[in-house]
Protein backbone atom coordinates (compact mmCIF):
# COMPACT_ATOMS: atom_id res chain seq x y z
CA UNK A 1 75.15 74.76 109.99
CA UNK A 2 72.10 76.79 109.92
CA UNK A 3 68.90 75.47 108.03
CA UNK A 4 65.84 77.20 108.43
CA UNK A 5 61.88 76.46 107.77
CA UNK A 6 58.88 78.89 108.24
CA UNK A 7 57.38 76.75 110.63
CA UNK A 8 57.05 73.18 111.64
CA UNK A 9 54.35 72.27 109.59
CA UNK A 10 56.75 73.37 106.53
CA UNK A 11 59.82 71.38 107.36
CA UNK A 12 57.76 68.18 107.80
CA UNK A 13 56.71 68.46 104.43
CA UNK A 14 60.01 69.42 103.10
CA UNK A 15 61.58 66.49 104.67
CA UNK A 16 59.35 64.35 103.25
CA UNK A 17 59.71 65.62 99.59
CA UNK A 18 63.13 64.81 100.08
CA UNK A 19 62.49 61.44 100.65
CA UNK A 20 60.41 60.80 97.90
CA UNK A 21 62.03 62.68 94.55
CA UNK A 22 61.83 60.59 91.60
CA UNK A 23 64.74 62.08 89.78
CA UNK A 24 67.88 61.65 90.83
CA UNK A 25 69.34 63.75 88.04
CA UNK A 26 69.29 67.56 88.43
CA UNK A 27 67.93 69.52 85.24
CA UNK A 28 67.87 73.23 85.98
CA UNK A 29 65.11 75.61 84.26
CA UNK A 30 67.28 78.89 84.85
CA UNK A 31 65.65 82.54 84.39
CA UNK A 32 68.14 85.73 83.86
CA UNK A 33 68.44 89.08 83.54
CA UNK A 34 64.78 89.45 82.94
CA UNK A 35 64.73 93.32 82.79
CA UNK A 36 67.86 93.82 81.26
CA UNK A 37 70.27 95.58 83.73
CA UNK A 38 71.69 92.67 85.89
CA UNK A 39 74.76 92.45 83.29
CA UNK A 40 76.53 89.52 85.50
CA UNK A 41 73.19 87.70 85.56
CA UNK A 42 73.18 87.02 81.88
CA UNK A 43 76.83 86.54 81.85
CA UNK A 44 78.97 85.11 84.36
CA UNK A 45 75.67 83.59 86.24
CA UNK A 46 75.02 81.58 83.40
CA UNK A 47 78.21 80.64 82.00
CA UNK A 48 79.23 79.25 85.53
CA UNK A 49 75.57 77.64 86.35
CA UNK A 50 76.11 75.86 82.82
CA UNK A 51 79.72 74.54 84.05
CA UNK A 52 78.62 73.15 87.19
CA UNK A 53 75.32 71.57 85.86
CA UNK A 54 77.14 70.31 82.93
CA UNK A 55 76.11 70.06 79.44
CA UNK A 56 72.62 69.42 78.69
CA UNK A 57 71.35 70.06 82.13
CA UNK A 58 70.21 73.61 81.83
CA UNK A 59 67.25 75.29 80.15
CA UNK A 60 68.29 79.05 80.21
CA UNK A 61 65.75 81.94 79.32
CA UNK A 62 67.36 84.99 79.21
CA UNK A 63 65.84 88.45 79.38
CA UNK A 64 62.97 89.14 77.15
CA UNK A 65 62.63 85.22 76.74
CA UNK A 66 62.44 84.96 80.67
CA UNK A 67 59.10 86.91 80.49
CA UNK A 68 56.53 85.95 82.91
CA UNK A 69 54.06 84.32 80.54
CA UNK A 70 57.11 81.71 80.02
CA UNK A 71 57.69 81.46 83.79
CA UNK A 72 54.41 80.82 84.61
CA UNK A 73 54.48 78.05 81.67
CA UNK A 74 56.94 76.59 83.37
CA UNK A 75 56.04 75.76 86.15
CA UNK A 76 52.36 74.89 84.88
CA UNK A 77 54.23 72.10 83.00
CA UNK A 78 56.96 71.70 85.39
CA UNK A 79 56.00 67.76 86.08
CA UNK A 80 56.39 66.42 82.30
CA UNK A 81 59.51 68.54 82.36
CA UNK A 82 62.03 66.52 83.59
CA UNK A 83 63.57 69.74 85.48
CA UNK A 84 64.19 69.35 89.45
CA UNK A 85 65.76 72.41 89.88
CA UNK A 86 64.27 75.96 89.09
CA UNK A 87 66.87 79.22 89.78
CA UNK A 88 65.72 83.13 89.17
CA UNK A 89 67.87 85.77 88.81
CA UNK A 90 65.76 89.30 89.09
CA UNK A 91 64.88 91.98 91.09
CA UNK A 92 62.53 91.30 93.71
CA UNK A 93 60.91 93.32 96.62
CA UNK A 94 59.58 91.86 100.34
CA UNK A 95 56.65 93.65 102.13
CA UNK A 96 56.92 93.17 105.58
CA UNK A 97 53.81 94.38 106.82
CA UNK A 98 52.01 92.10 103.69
CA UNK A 99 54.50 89.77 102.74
CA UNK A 100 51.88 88.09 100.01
CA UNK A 101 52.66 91.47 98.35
CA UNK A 102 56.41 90.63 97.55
CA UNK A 103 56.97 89.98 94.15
CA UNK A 104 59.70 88.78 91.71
CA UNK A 105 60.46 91.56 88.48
CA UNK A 106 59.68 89.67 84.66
CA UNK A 107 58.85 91.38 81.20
CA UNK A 108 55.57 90.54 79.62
CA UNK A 109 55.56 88.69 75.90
CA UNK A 110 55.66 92.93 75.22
CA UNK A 111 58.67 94.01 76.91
CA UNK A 112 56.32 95.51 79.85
CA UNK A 113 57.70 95.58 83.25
CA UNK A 114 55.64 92.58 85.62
CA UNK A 115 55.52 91.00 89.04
CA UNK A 116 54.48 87.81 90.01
CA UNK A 117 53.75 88.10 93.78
CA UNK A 118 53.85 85.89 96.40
CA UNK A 119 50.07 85.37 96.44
CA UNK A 120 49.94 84.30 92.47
CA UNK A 121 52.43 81.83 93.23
CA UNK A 122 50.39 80.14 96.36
CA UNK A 123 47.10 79.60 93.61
CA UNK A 124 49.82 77.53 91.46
CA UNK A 125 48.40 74.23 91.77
CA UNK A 126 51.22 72.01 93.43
CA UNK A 127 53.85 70.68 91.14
CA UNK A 128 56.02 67.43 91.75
CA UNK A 129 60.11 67.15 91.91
CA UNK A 130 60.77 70.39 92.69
CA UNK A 131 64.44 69.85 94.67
CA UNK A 132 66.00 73.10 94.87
CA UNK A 133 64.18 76.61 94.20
CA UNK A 134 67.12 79.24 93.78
CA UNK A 135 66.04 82.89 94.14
CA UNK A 136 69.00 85.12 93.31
CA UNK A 137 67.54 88.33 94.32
CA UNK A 138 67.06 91.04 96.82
CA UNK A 139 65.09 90.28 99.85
CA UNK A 140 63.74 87.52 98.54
CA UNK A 141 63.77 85.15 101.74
CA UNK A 142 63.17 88.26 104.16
CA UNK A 143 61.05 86.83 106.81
CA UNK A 144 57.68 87.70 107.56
CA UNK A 145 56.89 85.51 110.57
CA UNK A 146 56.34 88.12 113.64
CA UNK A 147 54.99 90.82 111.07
CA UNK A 148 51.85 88.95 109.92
CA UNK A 149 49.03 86.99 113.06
CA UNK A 150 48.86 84.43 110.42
CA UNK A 151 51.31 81.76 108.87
CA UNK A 152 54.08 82.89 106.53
CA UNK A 153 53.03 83.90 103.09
CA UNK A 154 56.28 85.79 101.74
CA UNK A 155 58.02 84.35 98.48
CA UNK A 156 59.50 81.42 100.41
CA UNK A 157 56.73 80.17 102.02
CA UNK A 158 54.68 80.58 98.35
CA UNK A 159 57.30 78.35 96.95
CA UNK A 160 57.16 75.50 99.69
CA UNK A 161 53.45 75.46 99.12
CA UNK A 162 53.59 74.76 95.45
CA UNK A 163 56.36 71.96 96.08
CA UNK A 164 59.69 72.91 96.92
CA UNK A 165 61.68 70.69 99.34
CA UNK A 166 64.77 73.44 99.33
CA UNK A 167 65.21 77.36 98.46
CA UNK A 168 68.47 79.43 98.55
CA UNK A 169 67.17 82.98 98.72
CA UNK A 170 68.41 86.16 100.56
CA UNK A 171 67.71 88.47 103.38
CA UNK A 172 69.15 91.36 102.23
CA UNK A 173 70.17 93.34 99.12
CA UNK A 174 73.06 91.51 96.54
CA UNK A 175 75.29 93.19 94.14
CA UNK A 176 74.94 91.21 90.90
CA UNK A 177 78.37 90.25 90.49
CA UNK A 178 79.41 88.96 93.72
CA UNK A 179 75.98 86.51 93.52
CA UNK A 180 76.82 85.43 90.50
CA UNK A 181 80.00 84.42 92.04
CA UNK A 182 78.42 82.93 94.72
CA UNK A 183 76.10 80.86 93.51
CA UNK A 184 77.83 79.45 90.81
CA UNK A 185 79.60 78.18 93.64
CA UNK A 186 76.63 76.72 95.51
CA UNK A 187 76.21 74.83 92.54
CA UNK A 188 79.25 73.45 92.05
CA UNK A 189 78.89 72.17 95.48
CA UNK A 190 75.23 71.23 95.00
CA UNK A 191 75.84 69.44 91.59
CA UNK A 192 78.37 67.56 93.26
CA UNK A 193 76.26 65.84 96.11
CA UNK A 194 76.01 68.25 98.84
CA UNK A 195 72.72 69.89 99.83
CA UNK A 196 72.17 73.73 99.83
CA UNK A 197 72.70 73.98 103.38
CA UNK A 198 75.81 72.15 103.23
CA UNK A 199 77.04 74.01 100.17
CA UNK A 200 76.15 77.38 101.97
CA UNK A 201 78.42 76.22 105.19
CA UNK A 202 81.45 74.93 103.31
CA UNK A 203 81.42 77.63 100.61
CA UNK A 204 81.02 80.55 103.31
CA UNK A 205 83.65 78.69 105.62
CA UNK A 206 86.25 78.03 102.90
CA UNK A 207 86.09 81.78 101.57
CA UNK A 208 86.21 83.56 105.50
CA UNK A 209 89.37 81.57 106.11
CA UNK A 210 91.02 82.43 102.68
CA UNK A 211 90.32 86.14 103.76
CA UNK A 212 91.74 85.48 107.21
CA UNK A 213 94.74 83.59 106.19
CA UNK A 214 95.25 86.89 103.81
CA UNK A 215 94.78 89.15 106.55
CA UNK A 216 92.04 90.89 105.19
CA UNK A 217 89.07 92.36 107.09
CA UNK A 218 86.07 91.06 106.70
CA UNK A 219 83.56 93.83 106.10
CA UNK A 220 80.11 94.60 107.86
CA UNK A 221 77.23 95.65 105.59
CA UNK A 222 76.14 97.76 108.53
CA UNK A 223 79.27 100.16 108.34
CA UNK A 224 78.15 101.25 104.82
CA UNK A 225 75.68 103.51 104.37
CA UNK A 226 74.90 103.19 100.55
CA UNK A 227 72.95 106.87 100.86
CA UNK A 228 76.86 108.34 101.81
CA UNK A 229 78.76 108.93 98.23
CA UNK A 230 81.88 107.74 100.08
CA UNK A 231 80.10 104.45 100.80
CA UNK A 232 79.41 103.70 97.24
CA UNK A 233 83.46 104.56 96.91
CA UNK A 234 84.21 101.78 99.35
CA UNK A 235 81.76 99.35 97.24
CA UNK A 236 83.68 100.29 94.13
CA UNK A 237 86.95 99.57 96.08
CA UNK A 238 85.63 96.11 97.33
CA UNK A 239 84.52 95.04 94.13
CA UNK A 240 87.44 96.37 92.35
CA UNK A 241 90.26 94.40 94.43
CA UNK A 242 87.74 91.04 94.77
CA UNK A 243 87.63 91.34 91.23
CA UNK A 244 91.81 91.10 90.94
CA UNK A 245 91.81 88.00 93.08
CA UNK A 246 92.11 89.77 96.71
CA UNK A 247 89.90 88.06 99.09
CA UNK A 248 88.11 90.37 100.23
CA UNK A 249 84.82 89.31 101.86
CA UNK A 250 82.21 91.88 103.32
CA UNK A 251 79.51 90.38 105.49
CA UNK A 252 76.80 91.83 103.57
CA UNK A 253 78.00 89.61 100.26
CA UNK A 254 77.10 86.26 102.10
CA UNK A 255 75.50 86.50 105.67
CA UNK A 256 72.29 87.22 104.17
CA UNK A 257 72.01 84.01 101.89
CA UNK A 258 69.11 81.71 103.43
CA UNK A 259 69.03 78.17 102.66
CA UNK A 260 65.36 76.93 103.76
CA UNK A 261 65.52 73.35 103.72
CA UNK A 262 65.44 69.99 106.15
CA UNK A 263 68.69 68.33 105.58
């Protein structure tokens, strides 16, 4: 199993959040669809999220209502909340060469398209209970350790400062509909006692040997060139078949999920 952390520093202090969480009950503040085109986000994201968490264990804002004003609220009142869990379902964008840049995508209280970048989230003052941050969204956990001289200060790192003792994000682009999939999966494995790390592992490990024991390949993102029409044909084909039950499985659908978190 592969856990990560930004730096030492980090994973000391995630370890010891861990340790000292005063809820033992996950409540999940859940933000989807914000802008309006992730279809699964709103749909099948939420309808499975709600089944694993079980009833009464969700607050769900859903796309003008997840507006940034109402994100920011959230969190500003996130310790009388009650919530331990916060997940995000948007578009997002990483900067490399000034990772404080990256933002996540919300409407305004007007329907205007925002950001909330890395660097608002660090001046959040530090909130309490915060077990699991989910960021279901491109990019979003792209390092930027080797790119900056100084400490991490992507998305990740923004949310471990503010009080997170665990994030599920991802390296690399995600179709909507396969994360949804996915992490309504984490969760079922998360609301059932196993951390995000763990539910990354066994979910990953459980879905490669279905495709395996099916004999089907298991795709690499880097043999599709999304620029190539024929490449968006092979998507199309991939999603079609997973859609009808085949297993199929291409790398880029999973290898990219990052769970940051000390175990």
């Amino acid at each position: 199993m592969i856990r990560y952390a930004p730096n030492l520093g980090a994973l000391q202090i995630m370890k010891h959040r861990s340790s000292n969480l005063q809820h033992d009950i996950n409540r999940i503040a859940c933000f989807f669809n914000p802008l309006g085109d992730l279809k699964a986000s709103g749909e099948l994201e939420l309808q499975g999220i709600c089944s694993a968490a079980g009833e009464g264990a969700i607050t769900a804002y859903l796309e003008k209502e997840a507006s940034i004003e109402k994100f920011l609220e959230i969190l500003e009142a996130w310790d009388e909340s009650g919530d331990t869990v916060l997940h995000v379902s948007t578009h997002s964008e990483t900067f490399m060469k000034q990772p404080e840049k990256s933002f996540l995508c919300f409407p305004n209280s007007k329907g205007e398209l925002n950001r909330i970048t890395a660097e608002k989230i660090f001046s959040i003052k530090p909130i309490n209970n915060l077990r699991l941050v989910s960021l279901a969204s491109c990019s979003s956990g792209f390092p930027d350790i080797g790119y900056t001289e100084s400490e991490p200060i992507g998305l990740v790192a923004a949310f471990i400062n503010i009080g997170a003792s665990s994030i599920i994000s991802s390296l690399y682009p995600i179709l909507d509909r396969p994360a949804a999939d996915m992490f309504t999966a984490l969760y079922n494995r998360y609301m059932n006692g196993c951390d995000i790390g763990e539910a990354l592992r066994d979910e990953v490990c459980e879905r490669l040997n279905k495709a395996r024991q099916a004999g089907v390949e298991v795709f690499s993102s880097e043999s599709v060139n999304l620029s190539d029409p024929k490449s968006h044909i092979a998507v199309h084909d991939w999603l079609s078949a997973w859609e009808q039950g085949t297993p199929v499985f291409p790398i880029s659908w999973w290898a990219g999920l990052k769970a940051t978190c000390s175990g």
